[in-house]
PDB file of N, CA and C in Angstrom:
ATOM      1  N   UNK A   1     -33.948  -5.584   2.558  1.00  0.00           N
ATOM      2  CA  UNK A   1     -33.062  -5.473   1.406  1.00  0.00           C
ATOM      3  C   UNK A   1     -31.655  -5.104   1.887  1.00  0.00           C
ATOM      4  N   UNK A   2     -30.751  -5.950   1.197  1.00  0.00           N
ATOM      5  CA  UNK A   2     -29.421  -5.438   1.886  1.00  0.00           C
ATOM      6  C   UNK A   2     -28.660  -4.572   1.194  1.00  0.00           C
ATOM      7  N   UNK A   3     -27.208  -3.658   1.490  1.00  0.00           N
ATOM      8  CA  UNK A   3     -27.154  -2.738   0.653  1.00  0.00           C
ATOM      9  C   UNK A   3     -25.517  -3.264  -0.208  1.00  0.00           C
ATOM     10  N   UNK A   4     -24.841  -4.447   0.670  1.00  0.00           N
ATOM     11  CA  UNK A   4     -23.837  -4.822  -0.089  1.00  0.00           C
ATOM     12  C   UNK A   4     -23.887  -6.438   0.127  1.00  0.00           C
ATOM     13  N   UNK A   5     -23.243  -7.123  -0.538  1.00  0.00           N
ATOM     14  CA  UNK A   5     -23.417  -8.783  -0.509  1.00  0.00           C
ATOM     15  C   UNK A   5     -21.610  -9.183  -0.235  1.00  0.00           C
ATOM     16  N   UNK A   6     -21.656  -9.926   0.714  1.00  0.00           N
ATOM     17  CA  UNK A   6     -20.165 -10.872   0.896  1.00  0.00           C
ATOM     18  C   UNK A   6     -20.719 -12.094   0.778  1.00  0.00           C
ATOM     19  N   UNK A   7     -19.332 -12.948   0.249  1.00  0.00           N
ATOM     20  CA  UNK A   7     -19.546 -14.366  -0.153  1.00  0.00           C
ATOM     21  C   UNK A   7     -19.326 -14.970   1.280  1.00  0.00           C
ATOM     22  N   UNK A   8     -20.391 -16.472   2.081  1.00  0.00           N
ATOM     23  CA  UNK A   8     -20.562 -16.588   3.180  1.00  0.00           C
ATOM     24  C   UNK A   8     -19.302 -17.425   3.513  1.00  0.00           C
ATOM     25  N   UNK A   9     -18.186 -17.473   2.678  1.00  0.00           N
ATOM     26  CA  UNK A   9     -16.771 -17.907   3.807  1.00  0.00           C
ATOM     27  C   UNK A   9     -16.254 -16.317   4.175  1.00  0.00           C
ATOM     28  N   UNK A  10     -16.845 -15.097   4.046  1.00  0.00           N
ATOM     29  CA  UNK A  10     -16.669 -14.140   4.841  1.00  0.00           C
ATOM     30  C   UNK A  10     -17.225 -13.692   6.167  1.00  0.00           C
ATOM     31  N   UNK A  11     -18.420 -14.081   6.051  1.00  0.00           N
ATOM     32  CA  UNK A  11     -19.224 -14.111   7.425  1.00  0.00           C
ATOM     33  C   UNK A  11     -18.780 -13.817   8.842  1.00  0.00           C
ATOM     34  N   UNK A  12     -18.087 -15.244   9.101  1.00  0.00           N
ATOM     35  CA  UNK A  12     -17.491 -15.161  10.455  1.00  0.00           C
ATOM     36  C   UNK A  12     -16.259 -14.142  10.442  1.00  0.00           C
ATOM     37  N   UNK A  13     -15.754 -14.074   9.737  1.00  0.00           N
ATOM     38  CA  UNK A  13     -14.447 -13.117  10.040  1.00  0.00           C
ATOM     39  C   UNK A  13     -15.050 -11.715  10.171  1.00  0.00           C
ATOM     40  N   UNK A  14     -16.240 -11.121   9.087  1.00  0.00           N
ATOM     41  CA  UNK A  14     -16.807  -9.961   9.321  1.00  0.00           C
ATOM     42  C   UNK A  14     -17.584  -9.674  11.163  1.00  0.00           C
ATOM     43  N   UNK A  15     -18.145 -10.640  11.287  1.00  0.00           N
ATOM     44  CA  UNK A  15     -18.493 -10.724  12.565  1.00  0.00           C
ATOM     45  C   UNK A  15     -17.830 -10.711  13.681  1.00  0.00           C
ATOM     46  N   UNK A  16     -17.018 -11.084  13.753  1.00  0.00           N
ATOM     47  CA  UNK A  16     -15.528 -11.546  14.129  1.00  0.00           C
ATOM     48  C   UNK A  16     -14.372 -10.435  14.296  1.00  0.00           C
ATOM     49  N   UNK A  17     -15.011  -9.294  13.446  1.00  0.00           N
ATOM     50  CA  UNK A  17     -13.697  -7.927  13.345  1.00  0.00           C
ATOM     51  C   UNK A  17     -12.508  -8.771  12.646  1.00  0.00           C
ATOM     52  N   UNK A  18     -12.447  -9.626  12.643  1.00  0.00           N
ATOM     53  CA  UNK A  18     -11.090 -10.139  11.694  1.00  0.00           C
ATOM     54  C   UNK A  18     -10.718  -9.228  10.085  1.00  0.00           C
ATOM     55  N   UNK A  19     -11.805  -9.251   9.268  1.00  0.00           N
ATOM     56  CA  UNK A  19     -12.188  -8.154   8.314  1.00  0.00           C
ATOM     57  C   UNK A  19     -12.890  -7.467   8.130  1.00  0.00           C
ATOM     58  N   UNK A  20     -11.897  -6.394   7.445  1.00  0.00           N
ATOM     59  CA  UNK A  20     -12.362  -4.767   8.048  1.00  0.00           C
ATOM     60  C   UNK A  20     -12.054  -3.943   6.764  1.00  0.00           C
ATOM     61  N   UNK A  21     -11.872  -4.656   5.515  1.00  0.00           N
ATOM     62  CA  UNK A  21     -12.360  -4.007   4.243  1.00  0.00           C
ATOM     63  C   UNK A  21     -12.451  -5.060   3.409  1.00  0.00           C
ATOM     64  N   UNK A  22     -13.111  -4.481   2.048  1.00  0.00           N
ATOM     65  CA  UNK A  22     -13.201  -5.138   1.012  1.00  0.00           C
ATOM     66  C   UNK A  22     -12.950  -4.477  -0.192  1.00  0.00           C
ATOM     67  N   UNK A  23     -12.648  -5.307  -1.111  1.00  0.00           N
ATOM     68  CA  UNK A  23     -11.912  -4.555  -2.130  1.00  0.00           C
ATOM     69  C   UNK A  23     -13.077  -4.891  -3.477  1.00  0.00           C
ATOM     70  N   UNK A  24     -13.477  -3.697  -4.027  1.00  0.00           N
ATOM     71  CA  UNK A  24     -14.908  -3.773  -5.244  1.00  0.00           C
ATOM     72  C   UNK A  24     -14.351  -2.884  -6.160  1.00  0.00           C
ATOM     73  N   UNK A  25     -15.334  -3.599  -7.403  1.00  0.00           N
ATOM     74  CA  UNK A  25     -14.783  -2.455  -8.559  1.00  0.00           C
ATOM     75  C   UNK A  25     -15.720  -1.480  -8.537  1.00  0.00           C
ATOM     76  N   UNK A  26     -15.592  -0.848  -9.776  1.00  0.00           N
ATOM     77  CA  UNK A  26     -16.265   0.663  -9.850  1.00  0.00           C
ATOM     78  C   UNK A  26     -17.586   0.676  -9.566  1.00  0.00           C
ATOM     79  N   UNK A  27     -18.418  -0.435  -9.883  1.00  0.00           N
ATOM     80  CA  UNK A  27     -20.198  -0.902  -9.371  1.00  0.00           C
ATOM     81  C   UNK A  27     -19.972  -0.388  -8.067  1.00  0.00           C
ATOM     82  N   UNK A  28     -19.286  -0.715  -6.844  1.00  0.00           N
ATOM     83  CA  UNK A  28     -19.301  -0.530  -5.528  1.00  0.00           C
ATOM     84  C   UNK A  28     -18.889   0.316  -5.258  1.00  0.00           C
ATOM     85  N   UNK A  29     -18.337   1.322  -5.975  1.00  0.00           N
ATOM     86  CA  UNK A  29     -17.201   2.362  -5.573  1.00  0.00           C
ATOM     87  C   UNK A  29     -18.871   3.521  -4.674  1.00  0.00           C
ATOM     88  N   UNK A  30     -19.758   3.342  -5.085  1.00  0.00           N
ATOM     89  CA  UNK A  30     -20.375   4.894  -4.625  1.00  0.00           C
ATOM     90  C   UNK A  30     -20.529   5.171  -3.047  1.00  0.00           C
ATOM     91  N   UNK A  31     -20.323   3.889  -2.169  1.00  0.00           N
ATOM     92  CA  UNK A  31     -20.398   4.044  -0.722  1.00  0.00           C
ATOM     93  C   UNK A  31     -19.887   5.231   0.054  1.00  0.00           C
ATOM     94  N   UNK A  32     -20.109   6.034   1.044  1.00  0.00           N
ATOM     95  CA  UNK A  32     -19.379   7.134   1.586  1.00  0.00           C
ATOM     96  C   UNK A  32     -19.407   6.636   3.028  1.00  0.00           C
ATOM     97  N   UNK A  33     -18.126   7.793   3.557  1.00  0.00           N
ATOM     98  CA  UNK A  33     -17.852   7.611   4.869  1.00  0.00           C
ATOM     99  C   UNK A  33     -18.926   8.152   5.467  1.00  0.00           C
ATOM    100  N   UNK A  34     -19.031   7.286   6.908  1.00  0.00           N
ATOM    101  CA  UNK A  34     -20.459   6.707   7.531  1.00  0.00           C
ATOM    102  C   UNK A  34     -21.313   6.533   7.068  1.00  0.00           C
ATOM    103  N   UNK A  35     -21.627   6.034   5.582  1.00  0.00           N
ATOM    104  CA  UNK A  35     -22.771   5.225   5.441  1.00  0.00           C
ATOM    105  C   UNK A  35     -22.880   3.926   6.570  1.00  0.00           C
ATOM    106  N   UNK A  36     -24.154   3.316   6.797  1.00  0.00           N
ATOM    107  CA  UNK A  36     -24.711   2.298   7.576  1.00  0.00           C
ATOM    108  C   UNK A  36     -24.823   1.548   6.491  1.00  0.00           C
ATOM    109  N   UNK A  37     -24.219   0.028   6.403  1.00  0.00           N
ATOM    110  CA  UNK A  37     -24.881  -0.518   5.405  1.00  0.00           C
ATOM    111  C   UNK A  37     -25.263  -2.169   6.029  1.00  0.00           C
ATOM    112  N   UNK A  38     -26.579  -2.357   5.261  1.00  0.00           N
ATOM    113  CA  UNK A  38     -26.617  -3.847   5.658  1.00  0.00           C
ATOM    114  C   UNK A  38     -26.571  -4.584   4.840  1.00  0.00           C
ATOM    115  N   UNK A  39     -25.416  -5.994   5.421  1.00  0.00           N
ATOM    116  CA  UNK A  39     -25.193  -7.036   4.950  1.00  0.00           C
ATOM    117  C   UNK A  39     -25.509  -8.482   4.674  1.00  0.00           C
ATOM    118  N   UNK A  40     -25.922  -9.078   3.699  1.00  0.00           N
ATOM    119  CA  UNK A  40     -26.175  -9.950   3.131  1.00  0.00           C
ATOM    120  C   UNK A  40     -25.125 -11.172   2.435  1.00  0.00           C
ATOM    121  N   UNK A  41     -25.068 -12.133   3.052  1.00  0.00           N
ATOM    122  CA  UNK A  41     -24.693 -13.030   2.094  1.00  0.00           C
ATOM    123  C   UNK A  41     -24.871 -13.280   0.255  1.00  0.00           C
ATOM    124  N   UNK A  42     -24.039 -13.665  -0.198  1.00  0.00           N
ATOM    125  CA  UNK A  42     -24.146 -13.293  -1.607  1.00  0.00           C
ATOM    126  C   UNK A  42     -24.543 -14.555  -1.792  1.00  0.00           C
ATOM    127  N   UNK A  43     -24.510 -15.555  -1.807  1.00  0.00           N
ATOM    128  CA  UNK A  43     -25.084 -16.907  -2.038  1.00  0.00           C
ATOM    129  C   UNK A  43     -26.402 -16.879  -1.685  1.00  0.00           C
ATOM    130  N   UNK A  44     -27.476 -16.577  -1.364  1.00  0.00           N
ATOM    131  CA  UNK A  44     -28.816 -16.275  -0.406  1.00  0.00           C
ATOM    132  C   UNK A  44     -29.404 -15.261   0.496  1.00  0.00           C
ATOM    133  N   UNK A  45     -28.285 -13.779  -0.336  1.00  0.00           N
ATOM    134  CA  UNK A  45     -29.108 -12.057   0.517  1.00  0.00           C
ATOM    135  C   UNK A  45     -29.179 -12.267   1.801  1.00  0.00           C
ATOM    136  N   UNK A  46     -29.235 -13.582   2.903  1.00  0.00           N
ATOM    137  CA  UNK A  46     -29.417 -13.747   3.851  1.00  0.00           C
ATOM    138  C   UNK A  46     -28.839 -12.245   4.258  1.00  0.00           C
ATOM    139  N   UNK A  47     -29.651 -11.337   5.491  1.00  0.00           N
ATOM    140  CA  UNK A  47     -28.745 -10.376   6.577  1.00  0.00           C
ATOM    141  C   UNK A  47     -28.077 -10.722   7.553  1.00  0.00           C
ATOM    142  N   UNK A  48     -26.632 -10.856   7.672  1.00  0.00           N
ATOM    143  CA  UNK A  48     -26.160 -11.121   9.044  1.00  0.00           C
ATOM    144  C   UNK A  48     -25.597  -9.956   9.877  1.00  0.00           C
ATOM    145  N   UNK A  49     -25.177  -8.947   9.140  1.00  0.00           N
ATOM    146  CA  UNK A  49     -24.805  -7.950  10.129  1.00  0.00           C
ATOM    147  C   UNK A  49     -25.069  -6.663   9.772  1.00  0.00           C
ATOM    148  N   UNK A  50     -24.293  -5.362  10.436  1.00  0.00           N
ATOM    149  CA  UNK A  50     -24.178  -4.219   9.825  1.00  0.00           C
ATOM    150  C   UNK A  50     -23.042  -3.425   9.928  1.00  0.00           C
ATOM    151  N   UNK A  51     -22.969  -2.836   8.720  1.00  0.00           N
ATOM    152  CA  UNK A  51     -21.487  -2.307   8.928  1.00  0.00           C
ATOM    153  C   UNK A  51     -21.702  -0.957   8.446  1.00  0.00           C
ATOM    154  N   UNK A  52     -20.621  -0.046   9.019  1.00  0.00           N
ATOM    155  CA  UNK A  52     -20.293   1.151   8.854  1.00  0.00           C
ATOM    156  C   UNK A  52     -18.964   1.893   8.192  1.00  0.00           C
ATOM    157  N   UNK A  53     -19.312   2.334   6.761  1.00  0.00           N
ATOM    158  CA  UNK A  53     -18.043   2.855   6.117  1.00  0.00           C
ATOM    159  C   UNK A  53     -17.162   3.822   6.485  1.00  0.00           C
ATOM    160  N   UNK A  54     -15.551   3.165   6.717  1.00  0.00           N
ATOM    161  CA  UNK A  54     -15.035   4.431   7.110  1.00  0.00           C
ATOM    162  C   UNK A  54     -14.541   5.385   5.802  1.00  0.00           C
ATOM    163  N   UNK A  55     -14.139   4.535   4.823  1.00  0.00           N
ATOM    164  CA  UNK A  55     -13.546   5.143   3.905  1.00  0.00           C
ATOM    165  C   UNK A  55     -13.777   4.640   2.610  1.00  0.00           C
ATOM    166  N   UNK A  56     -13.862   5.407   1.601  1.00  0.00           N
ATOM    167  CA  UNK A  56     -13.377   4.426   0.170  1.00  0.00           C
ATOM    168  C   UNK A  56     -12.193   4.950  -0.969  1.00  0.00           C
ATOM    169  N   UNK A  57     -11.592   4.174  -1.174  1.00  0.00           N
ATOM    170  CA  UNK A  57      -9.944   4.758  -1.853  1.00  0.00           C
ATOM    171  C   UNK A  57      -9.761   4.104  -2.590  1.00  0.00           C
ATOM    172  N   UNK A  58      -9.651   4.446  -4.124  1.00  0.00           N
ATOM    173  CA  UNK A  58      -8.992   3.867  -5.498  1.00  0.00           C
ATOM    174  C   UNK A  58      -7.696   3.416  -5.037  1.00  0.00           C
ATOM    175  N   UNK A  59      -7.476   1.898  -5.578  1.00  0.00           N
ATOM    176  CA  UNK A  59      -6.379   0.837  -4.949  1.00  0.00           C
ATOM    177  C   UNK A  59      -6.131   0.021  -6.546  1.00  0.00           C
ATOM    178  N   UNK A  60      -5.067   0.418  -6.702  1.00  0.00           N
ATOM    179  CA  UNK A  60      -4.641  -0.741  -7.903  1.00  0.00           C
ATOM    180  C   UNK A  60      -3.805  -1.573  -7.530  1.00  0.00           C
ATOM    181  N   UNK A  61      -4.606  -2.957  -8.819  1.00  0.00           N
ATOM    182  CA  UNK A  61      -3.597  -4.273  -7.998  1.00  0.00           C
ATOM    183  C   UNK A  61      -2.454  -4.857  -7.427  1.00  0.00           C
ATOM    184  N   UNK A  62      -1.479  -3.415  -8.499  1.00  0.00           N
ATOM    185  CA  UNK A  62      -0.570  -3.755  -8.072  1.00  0.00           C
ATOM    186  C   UNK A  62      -0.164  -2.980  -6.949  1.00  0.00           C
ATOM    187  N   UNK A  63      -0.969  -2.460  -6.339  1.00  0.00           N
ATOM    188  CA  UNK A  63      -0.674  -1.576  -5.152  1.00  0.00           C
ATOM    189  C   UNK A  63      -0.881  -2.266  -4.037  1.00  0.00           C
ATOM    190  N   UNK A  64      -1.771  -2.905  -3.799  1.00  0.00           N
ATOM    191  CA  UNK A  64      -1.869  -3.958  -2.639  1.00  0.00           C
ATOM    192  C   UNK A  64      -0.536  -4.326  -1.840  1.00  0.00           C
ATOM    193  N   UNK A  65      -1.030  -4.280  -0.694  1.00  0.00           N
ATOM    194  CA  UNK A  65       0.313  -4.145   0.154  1.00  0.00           C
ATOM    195  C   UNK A  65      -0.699  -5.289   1.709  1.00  0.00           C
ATOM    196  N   UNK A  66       0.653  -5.815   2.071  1.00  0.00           N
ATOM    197  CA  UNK A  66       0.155  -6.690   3.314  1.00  0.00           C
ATOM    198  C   UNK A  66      -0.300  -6.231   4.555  1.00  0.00           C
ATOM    199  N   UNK A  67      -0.774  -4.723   4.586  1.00  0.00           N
ATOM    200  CA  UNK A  67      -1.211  -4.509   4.965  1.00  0.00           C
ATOM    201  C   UNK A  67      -2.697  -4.433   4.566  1.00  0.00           C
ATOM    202  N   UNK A  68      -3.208  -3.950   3.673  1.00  0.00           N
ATOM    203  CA  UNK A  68      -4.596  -4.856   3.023  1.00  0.00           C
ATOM    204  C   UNK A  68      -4.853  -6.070   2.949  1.00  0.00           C
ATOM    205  N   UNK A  69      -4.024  -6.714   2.890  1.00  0.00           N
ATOM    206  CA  UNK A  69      -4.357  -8.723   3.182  1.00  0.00           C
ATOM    207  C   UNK A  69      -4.576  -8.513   4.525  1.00  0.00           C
ATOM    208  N   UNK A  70      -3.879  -8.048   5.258  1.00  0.00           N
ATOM    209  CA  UNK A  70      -3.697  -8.210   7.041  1.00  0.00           C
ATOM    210  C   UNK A  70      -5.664  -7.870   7.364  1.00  0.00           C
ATOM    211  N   UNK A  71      -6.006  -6.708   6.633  1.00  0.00           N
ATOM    212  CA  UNK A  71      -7.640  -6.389   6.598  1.00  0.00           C
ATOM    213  C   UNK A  71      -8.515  -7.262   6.397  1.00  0.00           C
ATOM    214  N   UNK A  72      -7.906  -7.851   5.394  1.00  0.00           N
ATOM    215  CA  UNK A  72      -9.013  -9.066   4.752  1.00  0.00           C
ATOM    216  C   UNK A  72      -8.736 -10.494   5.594  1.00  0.00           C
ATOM    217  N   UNK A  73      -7.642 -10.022   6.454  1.00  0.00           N
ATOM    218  CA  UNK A  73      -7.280 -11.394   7.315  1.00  0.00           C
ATOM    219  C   UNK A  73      -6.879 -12.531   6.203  1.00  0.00           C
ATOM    220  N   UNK A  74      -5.893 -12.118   5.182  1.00  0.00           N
ATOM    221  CA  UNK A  74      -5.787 -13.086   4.732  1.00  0.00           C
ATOM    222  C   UNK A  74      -4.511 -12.577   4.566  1.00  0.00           C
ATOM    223  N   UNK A  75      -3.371 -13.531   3.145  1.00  0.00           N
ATOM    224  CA  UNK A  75      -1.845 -13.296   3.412  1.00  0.00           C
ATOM    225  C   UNK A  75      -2.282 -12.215   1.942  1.00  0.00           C
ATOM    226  N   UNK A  76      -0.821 -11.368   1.484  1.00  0.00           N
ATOM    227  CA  UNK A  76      -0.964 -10.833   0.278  1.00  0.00           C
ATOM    228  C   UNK A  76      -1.180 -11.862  -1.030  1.00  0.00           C
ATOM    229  N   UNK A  77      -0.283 -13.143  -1.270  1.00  0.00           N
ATOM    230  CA  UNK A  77      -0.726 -14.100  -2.225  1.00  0.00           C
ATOM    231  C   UNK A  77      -1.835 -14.365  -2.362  1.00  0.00           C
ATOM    232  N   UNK A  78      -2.707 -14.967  -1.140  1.00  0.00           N
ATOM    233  CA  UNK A  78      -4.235 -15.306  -0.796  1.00  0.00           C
ATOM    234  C   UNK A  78      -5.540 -14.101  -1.571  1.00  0.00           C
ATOM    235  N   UNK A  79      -4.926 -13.165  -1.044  1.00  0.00           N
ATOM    236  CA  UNK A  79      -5.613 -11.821  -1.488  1.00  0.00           C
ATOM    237  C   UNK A  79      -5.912 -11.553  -2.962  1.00  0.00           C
ATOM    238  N   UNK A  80      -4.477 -11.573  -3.653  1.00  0.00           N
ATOM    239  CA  UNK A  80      -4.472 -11.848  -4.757  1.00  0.00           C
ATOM    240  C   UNK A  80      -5.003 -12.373  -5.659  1.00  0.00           C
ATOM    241  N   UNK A  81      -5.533 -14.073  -5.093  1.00  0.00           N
ATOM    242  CA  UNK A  81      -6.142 -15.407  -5.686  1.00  0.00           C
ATOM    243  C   UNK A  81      -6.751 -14.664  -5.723  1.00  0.00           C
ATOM    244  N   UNK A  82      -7.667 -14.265  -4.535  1.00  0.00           N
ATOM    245  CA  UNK A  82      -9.259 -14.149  -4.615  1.00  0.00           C
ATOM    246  C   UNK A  82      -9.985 -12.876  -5.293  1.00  0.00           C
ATOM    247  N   UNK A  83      -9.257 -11.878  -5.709  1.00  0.00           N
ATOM    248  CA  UNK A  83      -9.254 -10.694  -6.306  1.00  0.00           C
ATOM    249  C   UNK A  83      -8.798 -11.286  -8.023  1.00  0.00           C
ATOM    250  N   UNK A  84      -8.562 -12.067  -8.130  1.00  0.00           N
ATOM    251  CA  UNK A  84      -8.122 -12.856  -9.514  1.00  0.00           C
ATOM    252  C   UNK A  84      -9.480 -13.300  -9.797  1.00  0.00           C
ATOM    253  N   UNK A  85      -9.981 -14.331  -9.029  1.00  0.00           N
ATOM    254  CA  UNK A  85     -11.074 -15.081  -9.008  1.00  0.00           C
ATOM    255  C   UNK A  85     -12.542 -14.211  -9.094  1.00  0.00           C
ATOM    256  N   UNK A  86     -12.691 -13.154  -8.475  1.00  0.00           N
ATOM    257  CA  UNK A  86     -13.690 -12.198  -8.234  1.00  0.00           C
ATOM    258  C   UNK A  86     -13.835 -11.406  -9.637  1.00  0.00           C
ATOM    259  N   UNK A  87     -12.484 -10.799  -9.868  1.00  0.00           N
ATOM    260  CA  UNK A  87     -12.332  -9.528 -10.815  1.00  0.00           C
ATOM    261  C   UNK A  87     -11.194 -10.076 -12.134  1.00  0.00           C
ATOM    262  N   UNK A  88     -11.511 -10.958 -12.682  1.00  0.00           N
ATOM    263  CA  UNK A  88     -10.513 -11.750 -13.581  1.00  0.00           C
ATOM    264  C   UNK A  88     -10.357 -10.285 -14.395  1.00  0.00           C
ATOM    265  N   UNK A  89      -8.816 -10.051 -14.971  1.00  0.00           N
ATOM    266  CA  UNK A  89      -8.284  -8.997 -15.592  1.00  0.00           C
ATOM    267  C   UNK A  89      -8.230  -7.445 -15.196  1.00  0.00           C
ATOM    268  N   UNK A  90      -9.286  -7.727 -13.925  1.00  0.00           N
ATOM    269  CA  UNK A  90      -9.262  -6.144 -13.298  1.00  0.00           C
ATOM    270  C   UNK A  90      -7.841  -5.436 -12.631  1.00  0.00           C
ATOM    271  N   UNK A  91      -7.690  -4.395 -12.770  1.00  0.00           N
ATOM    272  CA  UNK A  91      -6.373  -4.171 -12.140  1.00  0.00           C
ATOM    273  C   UNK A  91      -6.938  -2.385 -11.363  1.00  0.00           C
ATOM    274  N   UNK A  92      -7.993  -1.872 -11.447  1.00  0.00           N
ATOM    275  CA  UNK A  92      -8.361  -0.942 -10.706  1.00  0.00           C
ATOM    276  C   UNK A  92      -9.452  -0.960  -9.605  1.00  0.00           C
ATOM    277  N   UNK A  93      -9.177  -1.144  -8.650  1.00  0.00           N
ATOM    278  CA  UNK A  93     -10.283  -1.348  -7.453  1.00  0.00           C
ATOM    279  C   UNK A  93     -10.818  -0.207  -6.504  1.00  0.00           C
ATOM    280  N   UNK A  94     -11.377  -0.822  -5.776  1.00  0.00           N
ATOM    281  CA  UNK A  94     -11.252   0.312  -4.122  1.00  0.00           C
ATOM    282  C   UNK A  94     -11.879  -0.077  -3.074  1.00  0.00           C
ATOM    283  N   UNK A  95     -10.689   0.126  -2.103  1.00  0.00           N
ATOM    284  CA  UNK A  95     -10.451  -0.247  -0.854  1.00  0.00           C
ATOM    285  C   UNK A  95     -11.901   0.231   0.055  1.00  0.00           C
ATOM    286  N   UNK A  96     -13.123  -0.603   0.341  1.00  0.00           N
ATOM    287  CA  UNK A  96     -13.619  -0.150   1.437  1.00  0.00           C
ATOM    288  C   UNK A  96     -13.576  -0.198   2.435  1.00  0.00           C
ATOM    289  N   UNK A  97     -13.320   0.640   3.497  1.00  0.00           N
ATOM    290  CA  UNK A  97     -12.433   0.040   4.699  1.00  0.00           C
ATOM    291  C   UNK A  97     -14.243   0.183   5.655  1.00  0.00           C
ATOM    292  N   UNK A  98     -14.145  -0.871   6.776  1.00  0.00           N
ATOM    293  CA  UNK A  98     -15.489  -0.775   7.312  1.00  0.00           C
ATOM    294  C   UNK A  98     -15.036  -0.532   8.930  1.00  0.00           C
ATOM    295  N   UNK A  99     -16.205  -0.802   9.990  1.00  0.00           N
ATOM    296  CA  UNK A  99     -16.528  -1.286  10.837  1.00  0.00           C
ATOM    297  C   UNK A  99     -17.451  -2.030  11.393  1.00  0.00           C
ATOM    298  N   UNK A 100     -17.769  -2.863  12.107  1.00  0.00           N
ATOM    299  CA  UNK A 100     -18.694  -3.600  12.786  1.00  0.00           C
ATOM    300  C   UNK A 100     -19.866  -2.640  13.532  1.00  0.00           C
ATOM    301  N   UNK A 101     -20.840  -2.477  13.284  1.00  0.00           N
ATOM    302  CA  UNK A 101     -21.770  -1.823  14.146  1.00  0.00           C
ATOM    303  C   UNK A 101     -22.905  -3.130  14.570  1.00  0.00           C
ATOM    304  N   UNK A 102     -23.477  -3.919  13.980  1.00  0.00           N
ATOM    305  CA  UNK A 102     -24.161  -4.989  14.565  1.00  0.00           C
ATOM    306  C   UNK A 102     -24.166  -6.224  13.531  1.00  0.00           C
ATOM    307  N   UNK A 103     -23.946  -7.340  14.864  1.00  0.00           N
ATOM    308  CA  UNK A 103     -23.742  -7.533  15.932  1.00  0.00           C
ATOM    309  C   UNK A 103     -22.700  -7.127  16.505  1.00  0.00           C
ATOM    310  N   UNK A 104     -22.477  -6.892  17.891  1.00  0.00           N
ATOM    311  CA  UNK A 104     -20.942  -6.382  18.588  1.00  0.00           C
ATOM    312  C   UNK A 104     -21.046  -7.249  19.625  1.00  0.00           C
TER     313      UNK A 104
END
Protein backbone atom coordinates (compact mmCIF):
# COMPACT_ATOMS: atom_id res chain seq x y z
CA UNK A 1 0.00 0.00 0.00
CA UNK A 2 1.44 3.28 -0.83
CA UNK A 3 1.25 6.28 1.37
CA UNK A 4 1.14 9.20 -1.34
CA UNK A 5 0.29 8.95 -5.25
CA UNK A 6 2.20 11.17 -8.13
CA UNK A 7 0.87 11.38 -11.57
CA UNK A 8 3.46 9.02 -13.77
CA UNK A 9 4.89 12.13 -15.96
CA UNK A 10 6.43 12.66 -12.41
CA UNK A 11 8.22 9.52 -12.01
CA UNK A 12 11.42 10.05 -13.67
CA UNK A 13 12.13 13.42 -12.34
CA UNK A 14 11.26 12.03 -8.69
CA UNK A 15 13.79 9.36 -9.31
CA UNK A 16 15.96 11.52 -10.90
CA UNK A 17 16.22 14.17 -7.74
CA UNK A 18 15.03 16.66 -10.35
CA UNK A 19 11.79 17.01 -7.90
CA UNK A 20 11.97 17.58 -4.55
CA UNK A 21 8.46 18.84 -3.51
CA UNK A 22 4.99 18.78 -4.15
CA UNK A 23 2.43 21.02 -3.62
CA UNK A 24 -1.23 19.27 -1.93
CA UNK A 25 -4.17 20.61 -0.41
CA UNK A 26 -5.36 20.21 3.05
CA UNK A 27 -6.18 16.08 2.39
CA UNK A 28 -2.22 15.87 2.23
CA UNK A 29 -1.29 18.42 4.57
CA UNK A 30 -0.88 15.66 7.67
CA UNK A 31 2.72 14.33 6.53
CA UNK A 32 5.63 15.21 9.12
CA UNK A 33 9.23 15.78 8.97
CA UNK A 34 10.94 12.38 8.47
CA UNK A 35 8.12 10.54 7.72
CA UNK A 36 9.22 7.53 5.15
CA UNK A 37 6.71 7.46 2.63
CA UNK A 38 6.01 5.11 -0.23
CA UNK A 39 5.26 6.03 -3.59
CA UNK A 40 2.85 5.07 -6.05
CA UNK A 41 1.82 6.16 -9.29
CA UNK A 42 -1.59 7.71 -9.37
CA UNK A 43 -2.77 6.25 -12.63
CA UNK A 44 -2.12 2.40 -11.30
CA UNK A 45 -0.72 2.68 -7.22
CA UNK A 46 2.13 1.09 -9.06
CA UNK A 47 5.39 1.58 -6.16
CA UNK A 48 8.33 3.13 -7.67
CA UNK A 49 10.17 4.70 -4.98
CA UNK A 50 10.58 6.10 -1.48
CA UNK A 51 10.72 9.26 -0.16
CA UNK A 52 11.46 11.07 2.93
CA UNK A 53 9.69 14.31 4.29
CA UNK A 54 11.67 17.14 5.06
CA UNK A 55 9.12 19.61 5.67
CA UNK A 56 5.50 20.72 5.24
CA UNK A 57 4.54 24.59 4.95
CA UNK A 58 1.19 26.37 4.16
CA UNK A 59 1.99 28.07 0.58
CA UNK A 60 -0.59 30.25 -1.11
CA UNK A 61 -0.90 30.57 -4.76
CA UNK A 62 -0.09 33.53 -4.94
CA UNK A 63 2.98 33.00 -3.04
CA UNK A 64 4.72 30.68 -5.28
CA UNK A 65 7.93 31.87 -6.19
CA UNK A 66 10.54 30.31 -8.88
CA UNK A 67 12.06 28.97 -6.58
CA UNK A 68 9.25 26.30 -5.99
CA UNK A 69 8.92 25.73 -9.81
CA UNK A 70 12.85 25.32 -9.78
CA UNK A 71 11.63 22.11 -7.08
CA UNK A 72 9.12 20.84 -9.22
CA UNK A 73 11.70 21.26 -12.08
CA UNK A 74 9.39 23.09 -13.85
CA UNK A 75 9.16 27.12 -14.84
CA UNK A 76 6.76 29.34 -12.40
CA UNK A 77 3.98 29.66 -15.42
CA UNK A 78 4.23 25.72 -15.91
CA UNK A 79 3.69 25.31 -12.16
CA UNK A 80 0.88 27.33 -12.18
CA UNK A 81 -0.96 25.35 -15.18
CA UNK A 82 -0.59 22.36 -13.34
CA UNK A 83 -1.71 23.53 -9.85
CA UNK A 84 -4.77 25.11 -11.94
CA UNK A 85 -5.40 21.76 -13.47
CA UNK A 86 -4.95 19.65 -10.15
CA UNK A 87 -6.67 22.19 -7.65
CA UNK A 88 -9.13 24.27 -10.00
CA UNK A 89 -10.06 27.48 -7.67
CA UNK A 90 -7.73 26.45 -4.87
CA UNK A 91 -5.58 29.20 -3.70
CA UNK A 92 -4.28 27.55 -0.23
CA UNK A 93 -1.76 24.72 -0.45
CA UNK A 94 1.39 23.16 1.11
CA UNK A 95 4.64 22.85 0.12
CA UNK A 96 5.99 19.23 0.75
CA UNK A 97 9.45 19.43 0.40
CA UNK A 98 11.00 15.64 0.09
CA UNK A 99 14.01 13.54 -0.45
CA UNK A 100 14.96 10.49 -2.36
CA UNK A 101 15.68 7.56 -0.05
CA UNK A 102 14.99 4.58 -2.61
CA UNK A 103 16.05 4.08 -5.29
CA UNK A 104 19.49 6.15 -5.02
Amino acid sequence: MNDITFFQRFENDIVAGRKTITLRDASESHFTAEQQLRVGRYEDDVYFCTIEVVSVTPVALDQLTDEHARQENMTLPELKEVIAEIYPGLNELYAIVFSLVYPK
